[in-house]
Protein backbone atom coordinates (compact mmCIF):
# COMPACT_ATOMS: atom_id res chain seq x y z
CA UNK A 1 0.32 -28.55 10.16
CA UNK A 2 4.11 -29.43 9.60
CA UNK A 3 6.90 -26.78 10.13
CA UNK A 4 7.21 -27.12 5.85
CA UNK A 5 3.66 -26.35 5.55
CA UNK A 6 3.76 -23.70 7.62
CA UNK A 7 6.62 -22.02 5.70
CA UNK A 8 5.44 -22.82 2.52
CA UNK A 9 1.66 -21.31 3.41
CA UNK A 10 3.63 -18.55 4.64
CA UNK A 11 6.03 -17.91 1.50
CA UNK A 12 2.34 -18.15 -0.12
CA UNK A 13 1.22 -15.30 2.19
CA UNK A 14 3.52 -13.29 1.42
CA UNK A 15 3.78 -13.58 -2.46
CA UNK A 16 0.16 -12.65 -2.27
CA UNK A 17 0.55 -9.42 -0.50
CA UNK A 18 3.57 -8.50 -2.71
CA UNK A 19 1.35 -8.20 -5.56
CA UNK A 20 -1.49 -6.62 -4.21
CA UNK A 21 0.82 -3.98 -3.20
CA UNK A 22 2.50 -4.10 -6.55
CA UNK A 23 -1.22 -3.63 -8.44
CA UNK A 24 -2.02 -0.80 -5.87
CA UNK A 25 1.18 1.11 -6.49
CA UNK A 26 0.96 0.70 -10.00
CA UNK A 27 -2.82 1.84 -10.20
CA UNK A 28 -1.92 4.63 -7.86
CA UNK A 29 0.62 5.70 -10.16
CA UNK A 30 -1.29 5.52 -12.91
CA UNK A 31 -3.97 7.83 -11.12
CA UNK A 32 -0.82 10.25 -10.35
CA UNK A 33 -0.36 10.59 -14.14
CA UNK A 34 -3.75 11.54 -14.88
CA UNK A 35 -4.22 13.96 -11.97
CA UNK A 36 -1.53 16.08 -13.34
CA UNK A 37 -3.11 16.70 -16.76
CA UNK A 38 -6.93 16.87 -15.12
CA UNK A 39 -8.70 18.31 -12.48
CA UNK A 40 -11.75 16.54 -12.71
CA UNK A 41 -13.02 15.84 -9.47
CA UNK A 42 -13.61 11.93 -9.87
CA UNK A 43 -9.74 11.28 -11.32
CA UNK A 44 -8.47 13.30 -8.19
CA UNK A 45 -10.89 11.03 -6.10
CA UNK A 46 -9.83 7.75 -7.14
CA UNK A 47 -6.07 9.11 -6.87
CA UNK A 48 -6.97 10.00 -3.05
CA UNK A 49 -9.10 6.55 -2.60
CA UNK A 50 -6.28 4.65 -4.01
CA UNK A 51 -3.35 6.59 -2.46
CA UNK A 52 -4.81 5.27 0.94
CA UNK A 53 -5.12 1.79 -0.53
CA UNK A 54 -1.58 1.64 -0.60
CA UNK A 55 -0.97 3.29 2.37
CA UNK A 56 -2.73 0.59 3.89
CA UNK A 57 -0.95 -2.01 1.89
CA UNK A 58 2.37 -0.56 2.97
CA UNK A 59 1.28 -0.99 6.78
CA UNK A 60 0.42 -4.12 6.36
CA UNK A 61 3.50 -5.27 3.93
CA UNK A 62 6.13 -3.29 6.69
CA UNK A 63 8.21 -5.92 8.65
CA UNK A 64 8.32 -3.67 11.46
CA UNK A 65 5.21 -1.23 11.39
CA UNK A 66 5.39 0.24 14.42
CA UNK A 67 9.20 2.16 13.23
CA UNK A 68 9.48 5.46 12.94
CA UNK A 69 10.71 5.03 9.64
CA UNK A 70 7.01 3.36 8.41
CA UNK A 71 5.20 6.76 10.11
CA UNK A 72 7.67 9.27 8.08
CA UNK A 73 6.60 7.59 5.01
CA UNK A 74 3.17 8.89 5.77
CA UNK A 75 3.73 12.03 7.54
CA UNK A 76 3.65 14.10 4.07
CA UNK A 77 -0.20 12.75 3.42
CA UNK A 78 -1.04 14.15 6.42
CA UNK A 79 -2.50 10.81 7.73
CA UNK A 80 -1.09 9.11 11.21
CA UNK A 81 -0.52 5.71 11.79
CA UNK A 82 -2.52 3.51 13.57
CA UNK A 83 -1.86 0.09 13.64
C-alpha cells in the first residue's frame, strides 16, 4: 500500500468514526429530551445504554486519550477511563 493510499484509507477512517459519533450524540440527545418529560424505566435505560455508547465513541474519536482532559469529560458519569 502507497503512502496516498494509506492517507486516503485513513481520511476514510476517520470520516467514518466522525459520524458514528455524530449519530450517537444525536440519539443520545434525543434520549436526554425524553428522559426529562418521562420516567419510564426503558427511556431512562436506553438514555444510560446510549450515554456510554458515546462515551465510548469519544475514547475512541480523542487524539490523545490518555489526557487528563479526556478523563474530566467523564468524571461527572461516574465512570473511569480505561483505555
Amino acid at each position: 500500500m502507497s503512502a496516498i493510499d494509506s492517507d486516503i484509507e485513513s481520511d476514510s477512517n476517520h470520516k467514518r468514526l466522525l459520524a458514528v459519533t455524530q449519530r450517537r450524540f444525536e440519539k443520545f440527545v434525543s434520549l436526554f429530551a425524553k428522559v426529562l418529560v418521562s420516567d419510564h424505566p426503558d427511556t431512562i435505560h436506553d438514555a444510560r445504554v446510549w450515554s456510554r455508547r458515546l462515551q465510548e465513541a469519544l475514547r475512541v474519536f480523542s487524539p490523545n486519550r490518555e489526557s487528563a482532559k479526556v478523563a474530566s469529560w467523564f468524571a461527572p458519569c461516574g465512570r473511569s477511563v480505561a483505555f
